[in-house]
PDB file of N, CA and C in Angstrom:
ATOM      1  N   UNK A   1     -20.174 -18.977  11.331  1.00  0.00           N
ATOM      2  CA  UNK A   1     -19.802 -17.726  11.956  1.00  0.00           C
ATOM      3  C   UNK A   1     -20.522 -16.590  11.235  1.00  0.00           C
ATOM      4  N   UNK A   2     -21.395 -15.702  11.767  1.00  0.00           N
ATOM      5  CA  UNK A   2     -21.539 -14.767  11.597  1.00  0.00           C
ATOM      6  C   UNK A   2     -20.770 -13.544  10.822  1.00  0.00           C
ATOM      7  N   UNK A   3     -21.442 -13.058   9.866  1.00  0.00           N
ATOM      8  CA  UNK A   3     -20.123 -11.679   9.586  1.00  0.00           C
ATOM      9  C   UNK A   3     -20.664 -10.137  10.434  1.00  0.00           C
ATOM     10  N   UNK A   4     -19.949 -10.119  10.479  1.00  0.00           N
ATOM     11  CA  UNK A   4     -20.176  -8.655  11.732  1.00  0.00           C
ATOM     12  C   UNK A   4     -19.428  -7.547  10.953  1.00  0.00           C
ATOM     13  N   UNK A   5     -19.315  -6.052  11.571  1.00  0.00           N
ATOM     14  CA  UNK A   5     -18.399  -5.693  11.014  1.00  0.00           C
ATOM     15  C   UNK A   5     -16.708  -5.509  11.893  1.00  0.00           C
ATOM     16  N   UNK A   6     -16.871  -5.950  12.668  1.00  0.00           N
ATOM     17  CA  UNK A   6     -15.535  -6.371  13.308  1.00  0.00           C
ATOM     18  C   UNK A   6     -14.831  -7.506  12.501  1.00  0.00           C
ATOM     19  N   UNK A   7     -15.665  -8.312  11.802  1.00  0.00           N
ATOM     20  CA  UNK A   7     -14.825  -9.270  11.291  1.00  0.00           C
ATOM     21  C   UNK A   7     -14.596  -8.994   9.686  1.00  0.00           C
ATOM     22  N   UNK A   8     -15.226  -8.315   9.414  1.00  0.00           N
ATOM     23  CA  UNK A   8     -15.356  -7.480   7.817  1.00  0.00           C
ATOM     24  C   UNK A   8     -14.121  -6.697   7.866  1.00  0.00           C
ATOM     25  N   UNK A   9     -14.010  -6.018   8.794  1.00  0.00           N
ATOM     26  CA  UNK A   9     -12.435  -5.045   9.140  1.00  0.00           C
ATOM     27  C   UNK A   9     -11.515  -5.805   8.979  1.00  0.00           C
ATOM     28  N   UNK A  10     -11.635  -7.000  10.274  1.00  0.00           N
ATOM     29  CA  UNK A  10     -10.001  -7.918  10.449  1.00  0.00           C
ATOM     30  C   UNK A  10     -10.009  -8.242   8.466  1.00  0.00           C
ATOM     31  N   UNK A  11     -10.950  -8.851   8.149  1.00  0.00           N
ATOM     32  CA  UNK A  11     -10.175  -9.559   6.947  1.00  0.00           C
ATOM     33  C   UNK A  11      -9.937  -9.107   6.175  1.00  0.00           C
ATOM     34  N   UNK A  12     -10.535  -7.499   6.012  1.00  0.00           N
ATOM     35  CA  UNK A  12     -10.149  -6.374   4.819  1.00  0.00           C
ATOM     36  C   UNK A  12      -8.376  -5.727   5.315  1.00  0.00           C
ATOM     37  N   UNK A  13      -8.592  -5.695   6.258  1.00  0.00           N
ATOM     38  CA  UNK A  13      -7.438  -5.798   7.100  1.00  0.00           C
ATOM     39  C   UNK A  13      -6.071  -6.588   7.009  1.00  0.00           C
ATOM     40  N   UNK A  14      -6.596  -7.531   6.753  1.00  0.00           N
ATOM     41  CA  UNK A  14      -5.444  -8.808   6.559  1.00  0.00           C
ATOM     42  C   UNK A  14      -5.236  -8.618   5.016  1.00  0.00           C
ATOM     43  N   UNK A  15      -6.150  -8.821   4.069  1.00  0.00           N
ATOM     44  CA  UNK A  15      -6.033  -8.380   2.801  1.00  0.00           C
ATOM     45  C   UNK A  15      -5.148  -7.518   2.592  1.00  0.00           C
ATOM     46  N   UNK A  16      -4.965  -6.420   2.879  1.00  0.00           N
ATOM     47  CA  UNK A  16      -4.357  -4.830   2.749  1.00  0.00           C
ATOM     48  C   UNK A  16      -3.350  -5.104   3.429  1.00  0.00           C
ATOM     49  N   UNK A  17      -2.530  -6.103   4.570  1.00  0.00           N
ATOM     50  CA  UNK A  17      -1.628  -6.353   5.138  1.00  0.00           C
ATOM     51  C   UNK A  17      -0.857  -7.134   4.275  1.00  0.00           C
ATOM     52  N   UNK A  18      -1.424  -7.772   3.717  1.00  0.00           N
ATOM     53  CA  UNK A  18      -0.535  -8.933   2.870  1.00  0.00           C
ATOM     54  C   UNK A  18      -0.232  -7.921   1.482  1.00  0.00           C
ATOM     55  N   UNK A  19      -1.176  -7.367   0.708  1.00  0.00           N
ATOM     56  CA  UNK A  19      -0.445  -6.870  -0.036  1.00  0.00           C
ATOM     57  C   UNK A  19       0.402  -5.330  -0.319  1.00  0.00           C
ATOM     58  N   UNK A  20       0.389  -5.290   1.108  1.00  0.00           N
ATOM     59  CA  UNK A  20       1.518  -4.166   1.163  1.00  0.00           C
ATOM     60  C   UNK A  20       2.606  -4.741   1.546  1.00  0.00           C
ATOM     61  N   UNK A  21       2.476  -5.980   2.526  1.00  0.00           N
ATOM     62  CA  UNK A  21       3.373  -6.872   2.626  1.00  0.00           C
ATOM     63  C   UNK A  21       4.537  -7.092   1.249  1.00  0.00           C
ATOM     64  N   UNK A  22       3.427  -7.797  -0.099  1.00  0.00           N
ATOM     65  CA  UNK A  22       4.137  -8.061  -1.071  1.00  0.00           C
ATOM     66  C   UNK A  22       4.781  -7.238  -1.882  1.00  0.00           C
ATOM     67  N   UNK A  23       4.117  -5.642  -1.724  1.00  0.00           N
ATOM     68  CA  UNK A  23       4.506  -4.746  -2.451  1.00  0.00           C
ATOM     69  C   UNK A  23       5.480  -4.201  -1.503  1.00  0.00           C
ATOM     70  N   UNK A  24       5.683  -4.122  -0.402  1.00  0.00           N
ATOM     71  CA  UNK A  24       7.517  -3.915   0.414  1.00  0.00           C
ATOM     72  C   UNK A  24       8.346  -5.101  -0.014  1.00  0.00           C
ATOM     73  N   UNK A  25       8.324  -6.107   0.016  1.00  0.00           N
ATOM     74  CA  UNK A  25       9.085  -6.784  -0.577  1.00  0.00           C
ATOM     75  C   UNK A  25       9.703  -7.145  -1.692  1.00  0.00           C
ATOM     76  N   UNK A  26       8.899  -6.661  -2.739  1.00  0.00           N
ATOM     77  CA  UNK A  26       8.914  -6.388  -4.166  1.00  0.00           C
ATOM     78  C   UNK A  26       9.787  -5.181  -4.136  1.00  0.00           C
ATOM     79  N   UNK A  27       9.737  -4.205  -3.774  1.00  0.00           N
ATOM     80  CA  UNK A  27      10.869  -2.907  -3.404  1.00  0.00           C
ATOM     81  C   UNK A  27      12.164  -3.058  -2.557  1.00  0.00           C
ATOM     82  N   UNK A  28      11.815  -3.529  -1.404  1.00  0.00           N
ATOM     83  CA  UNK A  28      13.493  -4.127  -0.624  1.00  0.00           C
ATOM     84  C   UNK A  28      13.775  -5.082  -1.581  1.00  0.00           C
ATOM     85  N   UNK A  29      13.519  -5.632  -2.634  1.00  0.00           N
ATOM     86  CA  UNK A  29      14.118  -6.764  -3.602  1.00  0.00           C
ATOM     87  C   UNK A  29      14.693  -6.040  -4.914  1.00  0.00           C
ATOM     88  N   UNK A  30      14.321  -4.988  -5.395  1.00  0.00           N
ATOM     89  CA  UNK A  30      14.433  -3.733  -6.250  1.00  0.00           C
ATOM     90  C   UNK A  30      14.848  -4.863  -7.441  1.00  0.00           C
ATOM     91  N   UNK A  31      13.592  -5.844  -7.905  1.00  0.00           N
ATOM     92  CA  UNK A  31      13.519  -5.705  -9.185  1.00  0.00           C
ATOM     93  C   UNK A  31      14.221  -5.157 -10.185  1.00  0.00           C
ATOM     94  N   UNK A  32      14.851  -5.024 -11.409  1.00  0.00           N
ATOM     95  CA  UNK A  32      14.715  -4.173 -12.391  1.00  0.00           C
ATOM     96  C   UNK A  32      14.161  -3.976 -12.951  1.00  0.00           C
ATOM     97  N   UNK A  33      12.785  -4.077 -13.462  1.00  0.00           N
ATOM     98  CA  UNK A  33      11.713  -3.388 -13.891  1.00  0.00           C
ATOM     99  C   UNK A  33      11.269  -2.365 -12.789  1.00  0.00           C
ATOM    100  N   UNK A  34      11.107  -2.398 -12.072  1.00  0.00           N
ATOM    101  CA  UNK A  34      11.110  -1.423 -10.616  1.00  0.00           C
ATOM    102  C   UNK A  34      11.664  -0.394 -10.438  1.00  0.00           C
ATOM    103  N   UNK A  35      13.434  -1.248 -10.462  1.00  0.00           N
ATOM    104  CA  UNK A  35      14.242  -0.005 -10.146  1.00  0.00           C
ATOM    105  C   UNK A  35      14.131   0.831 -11.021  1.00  0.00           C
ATOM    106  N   UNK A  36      13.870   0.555 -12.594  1.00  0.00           N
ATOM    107  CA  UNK A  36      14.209   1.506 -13.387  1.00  0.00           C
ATOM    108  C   UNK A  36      12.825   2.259 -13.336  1.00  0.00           C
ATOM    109  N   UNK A  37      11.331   1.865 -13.285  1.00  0.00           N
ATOM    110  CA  UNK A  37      10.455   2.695 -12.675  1.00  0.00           C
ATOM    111  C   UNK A  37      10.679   3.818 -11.860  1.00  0.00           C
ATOM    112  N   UNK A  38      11.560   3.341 -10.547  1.00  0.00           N
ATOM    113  CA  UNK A  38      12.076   4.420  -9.606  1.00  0.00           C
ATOM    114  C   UNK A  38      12.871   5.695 -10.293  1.00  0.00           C
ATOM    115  N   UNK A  39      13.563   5.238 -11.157  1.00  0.00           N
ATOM    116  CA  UNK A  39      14.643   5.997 -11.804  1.00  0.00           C
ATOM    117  C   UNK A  39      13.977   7.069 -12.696  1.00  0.00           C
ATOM    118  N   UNK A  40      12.810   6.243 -13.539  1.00  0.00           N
ATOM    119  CA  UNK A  40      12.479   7.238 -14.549  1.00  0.00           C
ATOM    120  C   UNK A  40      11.159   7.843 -14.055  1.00  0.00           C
ATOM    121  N   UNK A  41      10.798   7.718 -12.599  1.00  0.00           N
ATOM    122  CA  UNK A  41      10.282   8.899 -11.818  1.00  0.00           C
ATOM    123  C   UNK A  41      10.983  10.121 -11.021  1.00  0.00           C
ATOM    124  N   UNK A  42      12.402   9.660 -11.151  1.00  0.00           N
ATOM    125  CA  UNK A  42      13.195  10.943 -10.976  1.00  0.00           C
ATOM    126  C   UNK A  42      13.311  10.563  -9.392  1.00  0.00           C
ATOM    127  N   UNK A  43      13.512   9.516  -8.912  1.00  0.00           N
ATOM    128  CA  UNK A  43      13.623   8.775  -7.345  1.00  0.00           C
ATOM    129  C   UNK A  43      14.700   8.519  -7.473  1.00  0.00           C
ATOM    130  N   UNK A  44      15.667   9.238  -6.189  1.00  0.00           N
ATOM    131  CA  UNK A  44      17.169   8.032  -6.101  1.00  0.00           C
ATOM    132  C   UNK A  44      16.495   6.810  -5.810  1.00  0.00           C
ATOM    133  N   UNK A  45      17.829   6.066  -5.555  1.00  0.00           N
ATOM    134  CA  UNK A  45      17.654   4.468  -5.319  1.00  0.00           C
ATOM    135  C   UNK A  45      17.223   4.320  -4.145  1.00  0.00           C
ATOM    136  N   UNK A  46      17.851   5.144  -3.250  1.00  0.00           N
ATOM    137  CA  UNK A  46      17.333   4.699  -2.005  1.00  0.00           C
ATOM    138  C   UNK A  46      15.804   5.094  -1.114  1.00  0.00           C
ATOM    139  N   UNK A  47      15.196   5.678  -2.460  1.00  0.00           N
ATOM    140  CA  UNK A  47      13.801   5.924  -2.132  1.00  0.00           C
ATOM    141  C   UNK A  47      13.332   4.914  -2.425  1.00  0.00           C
ATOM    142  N   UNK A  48      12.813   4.020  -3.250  1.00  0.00           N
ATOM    143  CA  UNK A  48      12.667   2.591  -3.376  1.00  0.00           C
ATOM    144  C   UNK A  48      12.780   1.774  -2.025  1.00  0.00           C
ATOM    145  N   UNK A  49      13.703   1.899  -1.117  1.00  0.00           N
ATOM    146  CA  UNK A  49      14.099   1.101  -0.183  1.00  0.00           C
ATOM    147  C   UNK A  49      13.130   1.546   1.425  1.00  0.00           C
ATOM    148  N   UNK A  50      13.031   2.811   0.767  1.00  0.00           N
ATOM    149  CA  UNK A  50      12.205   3.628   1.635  1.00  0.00           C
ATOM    150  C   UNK A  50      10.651   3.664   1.790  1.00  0.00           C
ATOM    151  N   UNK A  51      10.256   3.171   0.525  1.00  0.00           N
ATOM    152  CA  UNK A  51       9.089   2.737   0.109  1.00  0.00           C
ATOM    153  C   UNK A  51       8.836   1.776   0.719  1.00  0.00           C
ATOM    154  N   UNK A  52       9.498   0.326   0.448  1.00  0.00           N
ATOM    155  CA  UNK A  52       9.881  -0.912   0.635  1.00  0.00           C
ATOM    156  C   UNK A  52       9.270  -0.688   2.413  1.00  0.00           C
ATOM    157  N   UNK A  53      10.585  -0.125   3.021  1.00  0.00           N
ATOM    158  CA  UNK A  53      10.604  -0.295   4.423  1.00  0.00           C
ATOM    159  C   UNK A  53       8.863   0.110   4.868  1.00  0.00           C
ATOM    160  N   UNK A  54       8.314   1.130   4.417  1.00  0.00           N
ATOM    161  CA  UNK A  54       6.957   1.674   4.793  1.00  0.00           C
ATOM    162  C   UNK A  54       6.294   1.003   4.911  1.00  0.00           C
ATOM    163  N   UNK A  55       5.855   0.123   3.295  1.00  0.00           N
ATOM    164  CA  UNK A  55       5.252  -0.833   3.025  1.00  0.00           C
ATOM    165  C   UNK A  55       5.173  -1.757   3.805  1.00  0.00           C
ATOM    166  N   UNK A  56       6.415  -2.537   4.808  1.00  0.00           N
ATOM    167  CA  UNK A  56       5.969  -3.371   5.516  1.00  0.00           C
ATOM    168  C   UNK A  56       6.048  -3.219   7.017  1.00  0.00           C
ATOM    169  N   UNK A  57       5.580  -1.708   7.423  1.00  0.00           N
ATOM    170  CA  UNK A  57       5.719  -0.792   8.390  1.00  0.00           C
ATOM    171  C   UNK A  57       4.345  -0.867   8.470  1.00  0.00           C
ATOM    172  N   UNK A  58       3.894  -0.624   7.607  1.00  0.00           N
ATOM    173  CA  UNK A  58       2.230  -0.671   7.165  1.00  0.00           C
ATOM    174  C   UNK A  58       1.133  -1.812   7.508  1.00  0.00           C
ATOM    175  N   UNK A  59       2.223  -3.174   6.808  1.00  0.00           N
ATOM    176  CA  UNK A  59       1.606  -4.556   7.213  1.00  0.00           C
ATOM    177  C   UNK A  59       1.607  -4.685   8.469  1.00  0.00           C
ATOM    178  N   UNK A  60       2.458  -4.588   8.702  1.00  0.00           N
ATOM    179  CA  UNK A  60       2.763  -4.995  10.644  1.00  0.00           C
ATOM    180  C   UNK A  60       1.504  -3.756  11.149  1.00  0.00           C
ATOM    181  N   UNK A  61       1.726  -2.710  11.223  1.00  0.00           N
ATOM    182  CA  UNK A  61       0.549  -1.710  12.131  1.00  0.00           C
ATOM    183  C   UNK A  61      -0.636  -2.623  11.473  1.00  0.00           C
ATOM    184  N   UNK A  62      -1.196  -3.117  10.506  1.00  0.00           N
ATOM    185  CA  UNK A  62      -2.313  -3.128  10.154  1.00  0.00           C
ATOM    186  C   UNK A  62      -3.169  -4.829  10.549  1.00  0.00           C
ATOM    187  N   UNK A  63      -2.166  -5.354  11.080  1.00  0.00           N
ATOM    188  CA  UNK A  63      -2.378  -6.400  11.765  1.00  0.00           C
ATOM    189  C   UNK A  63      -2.840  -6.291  13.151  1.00  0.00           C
ATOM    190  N   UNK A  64      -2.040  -5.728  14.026  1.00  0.00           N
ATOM    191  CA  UNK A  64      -2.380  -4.952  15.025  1.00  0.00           C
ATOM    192  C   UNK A  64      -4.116  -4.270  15.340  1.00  0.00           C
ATOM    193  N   UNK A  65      -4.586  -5.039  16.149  1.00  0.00           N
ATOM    194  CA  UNK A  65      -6.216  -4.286  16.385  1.00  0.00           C
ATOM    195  C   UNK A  65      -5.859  -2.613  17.058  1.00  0.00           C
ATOM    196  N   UNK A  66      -4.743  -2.767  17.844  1.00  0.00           N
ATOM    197  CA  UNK A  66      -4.397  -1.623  18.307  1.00  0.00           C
ATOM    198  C   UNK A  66      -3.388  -0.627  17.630  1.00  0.00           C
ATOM    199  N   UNK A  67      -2.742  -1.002  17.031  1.00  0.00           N
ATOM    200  CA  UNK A  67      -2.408  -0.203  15.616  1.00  0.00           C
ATOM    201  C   UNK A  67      -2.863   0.068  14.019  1.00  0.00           C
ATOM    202  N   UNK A  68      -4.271  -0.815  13.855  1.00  0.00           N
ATOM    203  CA  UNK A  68      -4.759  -0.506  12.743  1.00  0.00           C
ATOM    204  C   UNK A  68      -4.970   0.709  11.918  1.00  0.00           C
ATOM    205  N   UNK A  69      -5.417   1.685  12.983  1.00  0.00           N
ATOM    206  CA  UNK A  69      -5.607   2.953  12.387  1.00  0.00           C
ATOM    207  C   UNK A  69      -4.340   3.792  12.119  1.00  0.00           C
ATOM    208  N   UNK A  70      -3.124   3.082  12.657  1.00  0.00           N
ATOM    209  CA  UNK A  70      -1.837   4.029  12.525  1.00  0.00           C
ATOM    210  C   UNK A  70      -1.530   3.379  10.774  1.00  0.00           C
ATOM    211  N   UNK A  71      -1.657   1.791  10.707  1.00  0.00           N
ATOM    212  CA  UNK A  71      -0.796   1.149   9.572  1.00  0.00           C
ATOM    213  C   UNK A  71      -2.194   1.742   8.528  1.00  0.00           C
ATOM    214  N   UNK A  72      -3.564   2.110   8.956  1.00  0.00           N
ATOM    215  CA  UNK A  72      -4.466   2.593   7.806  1.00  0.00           C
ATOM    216  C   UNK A  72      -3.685   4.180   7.369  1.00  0.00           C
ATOM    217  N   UNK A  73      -3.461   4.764   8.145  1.00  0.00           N
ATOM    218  CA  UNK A  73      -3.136   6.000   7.610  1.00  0.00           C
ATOM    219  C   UNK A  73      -2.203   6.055   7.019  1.00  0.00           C
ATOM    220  N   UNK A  74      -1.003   5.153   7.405  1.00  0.00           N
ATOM    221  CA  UNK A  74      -0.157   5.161   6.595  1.00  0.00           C
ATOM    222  C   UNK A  74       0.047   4.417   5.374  1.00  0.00           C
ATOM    223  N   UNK A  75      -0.759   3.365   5.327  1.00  0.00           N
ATOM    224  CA  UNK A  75      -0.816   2.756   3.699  1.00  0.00           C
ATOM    225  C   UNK A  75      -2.051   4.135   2.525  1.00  0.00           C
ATOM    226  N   UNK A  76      -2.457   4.619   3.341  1.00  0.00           N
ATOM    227  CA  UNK A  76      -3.067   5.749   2.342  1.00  0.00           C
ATOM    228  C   UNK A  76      -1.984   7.000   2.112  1.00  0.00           C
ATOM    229  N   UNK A  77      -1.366   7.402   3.069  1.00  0.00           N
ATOM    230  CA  UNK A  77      -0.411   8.271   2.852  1.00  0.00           C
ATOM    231  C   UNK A  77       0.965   7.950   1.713  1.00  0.00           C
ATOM    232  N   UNK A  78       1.202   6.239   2.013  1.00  0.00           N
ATOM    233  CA  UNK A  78       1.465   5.740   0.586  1.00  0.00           C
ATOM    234  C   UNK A  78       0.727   6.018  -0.627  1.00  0.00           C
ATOM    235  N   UNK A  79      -0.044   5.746  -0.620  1.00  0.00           N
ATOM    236  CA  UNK A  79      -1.063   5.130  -1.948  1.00  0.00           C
ATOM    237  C   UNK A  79      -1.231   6.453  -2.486  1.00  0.00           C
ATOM    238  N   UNK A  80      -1.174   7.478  -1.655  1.00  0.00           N
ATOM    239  CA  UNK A  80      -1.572   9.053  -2.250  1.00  0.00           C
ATOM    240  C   UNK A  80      -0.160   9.487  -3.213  1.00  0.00           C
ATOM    241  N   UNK A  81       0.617   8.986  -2.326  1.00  0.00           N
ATOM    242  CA  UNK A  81       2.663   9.394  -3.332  1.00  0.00           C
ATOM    243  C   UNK A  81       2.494   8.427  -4.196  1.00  0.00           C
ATOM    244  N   UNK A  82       1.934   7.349  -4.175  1.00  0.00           N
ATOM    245  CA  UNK A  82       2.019   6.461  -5.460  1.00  0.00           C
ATOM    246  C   UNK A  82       1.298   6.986  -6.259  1.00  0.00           C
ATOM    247  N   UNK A  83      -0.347   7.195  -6.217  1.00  0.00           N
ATOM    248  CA  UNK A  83      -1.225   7.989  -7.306  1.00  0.00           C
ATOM    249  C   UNK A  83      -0.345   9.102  -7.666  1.00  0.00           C
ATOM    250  N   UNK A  84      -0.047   9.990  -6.802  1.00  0.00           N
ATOM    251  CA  UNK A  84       0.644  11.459  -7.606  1.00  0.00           C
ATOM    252  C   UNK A  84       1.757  11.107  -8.294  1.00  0.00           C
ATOM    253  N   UNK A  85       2.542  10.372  -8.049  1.00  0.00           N
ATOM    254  CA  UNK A  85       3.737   9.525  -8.822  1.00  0.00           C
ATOM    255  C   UNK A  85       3.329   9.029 -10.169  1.00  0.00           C
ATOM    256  N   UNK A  86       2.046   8.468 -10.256  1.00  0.00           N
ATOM    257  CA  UNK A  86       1.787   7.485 -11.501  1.00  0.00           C
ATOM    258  C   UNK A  86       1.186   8.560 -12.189  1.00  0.00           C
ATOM    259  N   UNK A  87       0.084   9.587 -11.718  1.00  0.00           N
ATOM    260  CA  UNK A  87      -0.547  10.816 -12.531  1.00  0.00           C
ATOM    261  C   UNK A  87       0.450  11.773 -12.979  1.00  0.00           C
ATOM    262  N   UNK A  88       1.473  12.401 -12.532  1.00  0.00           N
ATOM    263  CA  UNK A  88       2.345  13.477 -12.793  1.00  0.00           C
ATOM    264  C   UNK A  88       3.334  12.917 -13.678  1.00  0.00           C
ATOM    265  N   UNK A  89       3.473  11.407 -14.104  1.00  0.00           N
ATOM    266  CA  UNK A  89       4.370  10.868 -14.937  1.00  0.00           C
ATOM    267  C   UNK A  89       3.400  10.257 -16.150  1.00  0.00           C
ATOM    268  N   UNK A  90       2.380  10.549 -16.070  1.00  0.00           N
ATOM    269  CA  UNK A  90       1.568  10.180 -16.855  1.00  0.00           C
ATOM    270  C   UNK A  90       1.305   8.397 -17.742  1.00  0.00           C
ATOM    271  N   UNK A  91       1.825   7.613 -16.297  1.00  0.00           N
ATOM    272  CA  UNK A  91       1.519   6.335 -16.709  1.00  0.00           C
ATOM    273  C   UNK A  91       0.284   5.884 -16.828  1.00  0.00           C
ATOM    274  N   UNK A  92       0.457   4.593 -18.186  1.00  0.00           N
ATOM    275  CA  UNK A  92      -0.740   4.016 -18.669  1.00  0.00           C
ATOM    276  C   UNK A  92      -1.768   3.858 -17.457  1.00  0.00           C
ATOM    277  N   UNK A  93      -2.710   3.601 -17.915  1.00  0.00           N
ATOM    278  CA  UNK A  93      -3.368   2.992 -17.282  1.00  0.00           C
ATOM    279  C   UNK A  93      -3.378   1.562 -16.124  1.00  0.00           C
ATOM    280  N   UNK A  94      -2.671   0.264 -16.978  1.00  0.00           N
ATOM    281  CA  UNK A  94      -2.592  -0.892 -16.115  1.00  0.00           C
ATOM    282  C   UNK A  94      -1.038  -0.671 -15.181  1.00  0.00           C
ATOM    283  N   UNK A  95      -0.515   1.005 -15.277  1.00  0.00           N
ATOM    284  CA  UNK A  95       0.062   0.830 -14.048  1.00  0.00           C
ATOM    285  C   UNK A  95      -0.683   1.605 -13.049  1.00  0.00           C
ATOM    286  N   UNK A  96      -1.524   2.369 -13.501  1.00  0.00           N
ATOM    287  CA  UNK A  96      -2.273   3.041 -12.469  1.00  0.00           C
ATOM    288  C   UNK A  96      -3.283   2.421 -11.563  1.00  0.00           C
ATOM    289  N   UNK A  97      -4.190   1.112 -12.141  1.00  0.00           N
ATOM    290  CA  UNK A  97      -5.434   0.391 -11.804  1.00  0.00           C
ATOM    291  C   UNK A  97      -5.071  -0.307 -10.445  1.00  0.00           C
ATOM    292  N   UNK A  98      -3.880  -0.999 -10.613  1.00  0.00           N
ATOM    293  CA  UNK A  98      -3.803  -1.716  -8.957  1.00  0.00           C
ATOM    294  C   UNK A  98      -3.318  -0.525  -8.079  1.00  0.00           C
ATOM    295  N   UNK A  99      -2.799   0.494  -8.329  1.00  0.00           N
ATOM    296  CA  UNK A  99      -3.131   1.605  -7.182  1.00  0.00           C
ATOM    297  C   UNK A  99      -4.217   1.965  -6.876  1.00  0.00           C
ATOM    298  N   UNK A 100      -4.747   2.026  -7.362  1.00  0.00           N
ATOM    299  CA  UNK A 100      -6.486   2.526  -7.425  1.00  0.00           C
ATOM    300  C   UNK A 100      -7.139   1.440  -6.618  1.00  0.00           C
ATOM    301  N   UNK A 101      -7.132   0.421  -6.861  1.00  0.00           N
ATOM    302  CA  UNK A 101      -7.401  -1.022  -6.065  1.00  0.00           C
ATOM    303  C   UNK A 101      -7.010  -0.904  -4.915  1.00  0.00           C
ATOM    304  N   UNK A 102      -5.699  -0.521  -4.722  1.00  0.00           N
ATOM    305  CA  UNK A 102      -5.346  -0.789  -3.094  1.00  0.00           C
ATOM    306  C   UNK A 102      -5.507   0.277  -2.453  1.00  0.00           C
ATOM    307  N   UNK A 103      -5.583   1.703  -3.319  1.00  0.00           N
ATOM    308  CA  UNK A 103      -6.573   2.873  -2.301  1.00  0.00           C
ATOM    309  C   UNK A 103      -7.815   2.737  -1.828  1.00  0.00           C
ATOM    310  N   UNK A 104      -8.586   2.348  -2.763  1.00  0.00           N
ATOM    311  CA  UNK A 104      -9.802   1.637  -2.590  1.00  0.00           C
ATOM    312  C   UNK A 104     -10.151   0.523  -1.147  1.00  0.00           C
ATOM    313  N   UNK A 105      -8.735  -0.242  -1.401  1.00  0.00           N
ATOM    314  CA  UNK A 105      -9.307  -1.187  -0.176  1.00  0.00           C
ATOM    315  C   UNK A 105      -8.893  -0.563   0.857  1.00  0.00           C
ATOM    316  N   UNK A 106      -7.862   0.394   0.993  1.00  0.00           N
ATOM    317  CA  UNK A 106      -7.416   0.582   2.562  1.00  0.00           C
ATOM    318  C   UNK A 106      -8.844   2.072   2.708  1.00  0.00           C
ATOM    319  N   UNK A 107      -9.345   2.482   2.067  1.00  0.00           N
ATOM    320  CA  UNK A 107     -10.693   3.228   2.375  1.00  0.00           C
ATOM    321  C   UNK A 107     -11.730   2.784   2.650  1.00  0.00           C
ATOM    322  N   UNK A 108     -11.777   1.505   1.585  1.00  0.00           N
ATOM    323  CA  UNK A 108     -13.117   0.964   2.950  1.00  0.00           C
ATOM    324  C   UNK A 108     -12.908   0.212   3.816  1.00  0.00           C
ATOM    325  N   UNK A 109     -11.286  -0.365   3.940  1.00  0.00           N
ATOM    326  CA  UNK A 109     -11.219  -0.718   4.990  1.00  0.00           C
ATOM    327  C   UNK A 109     -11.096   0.276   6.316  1.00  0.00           C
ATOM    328  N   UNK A 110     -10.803   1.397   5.935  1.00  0.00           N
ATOM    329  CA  UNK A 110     -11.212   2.412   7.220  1.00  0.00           C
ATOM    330  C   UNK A 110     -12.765   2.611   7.280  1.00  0.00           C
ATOM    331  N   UNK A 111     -13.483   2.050   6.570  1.00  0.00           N
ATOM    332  CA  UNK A 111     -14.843   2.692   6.268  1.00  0.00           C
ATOM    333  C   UNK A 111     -15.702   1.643   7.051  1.00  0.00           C
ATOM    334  N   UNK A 112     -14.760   0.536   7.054  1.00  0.00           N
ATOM    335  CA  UNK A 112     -15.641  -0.340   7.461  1.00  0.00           C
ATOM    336  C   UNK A 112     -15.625  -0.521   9.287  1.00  0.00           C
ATOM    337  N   UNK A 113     -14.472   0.587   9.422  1.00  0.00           N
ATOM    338  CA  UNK A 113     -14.168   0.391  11.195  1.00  0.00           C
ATOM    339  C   UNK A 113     -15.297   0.402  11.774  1.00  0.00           C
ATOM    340  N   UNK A 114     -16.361   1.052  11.454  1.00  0.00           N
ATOM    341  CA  UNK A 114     -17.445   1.481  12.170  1.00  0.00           C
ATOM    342  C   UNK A 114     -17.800   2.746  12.267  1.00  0.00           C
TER     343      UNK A 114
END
């Protein structure tokens, strides 16, 4: 099979679906290492859950050929409250890097729409 960029999308696509997938589930599961993350960003609890729900609000649109661009905007509109979350609290570094990673992919995965 050929790579095209229709098929460069779907699988950057699917990538970025699954792990927003895991990262809503990781939040509707509220951890305690998590929750207390949430806490000592100054988040009630039920923002966590709210996160959670987005997150796999996100997967589902981004599966979708006809909702891709809704679940792209909105996993960046995440990823932007997560960066300002992790910069304004001034976390290390290895909590900042897989945000950075998954902004990264849902940008070129818009980049790669065409």
């Amino acid at each position: 099979m050929a790579w095209n960029s229709a098929s460069l999308e779907s699988t950057l696509a699917m990538i970025v679906a699954v792990l927003f997938a895991v990262a809503g589930v990781v939040n509707l599961a509220r951890p305690g290492a998590v929750k207390r993350d949430f806490a000592r960003w100054g988040y009630p609890a039920w923002f966590q859950l709210l996160c959670g729900a987005l997150e796999l609000l996100s997967a589902a649109l981004l599966v979708g050929q006809q909702t891709r661009v809704l679940g792209l905007t909105l996993a960046g509109a995440i990823m932007i409250g997560a960066l300002f979350t992790l910069v304004r609290n001034r976390e290390p570094f290895r909590h900042l890097a897989p945000a950075l990673v998954f902004s990264a992919l849902v940008v070129v995965t818009f980049a790669a729409r065409g």
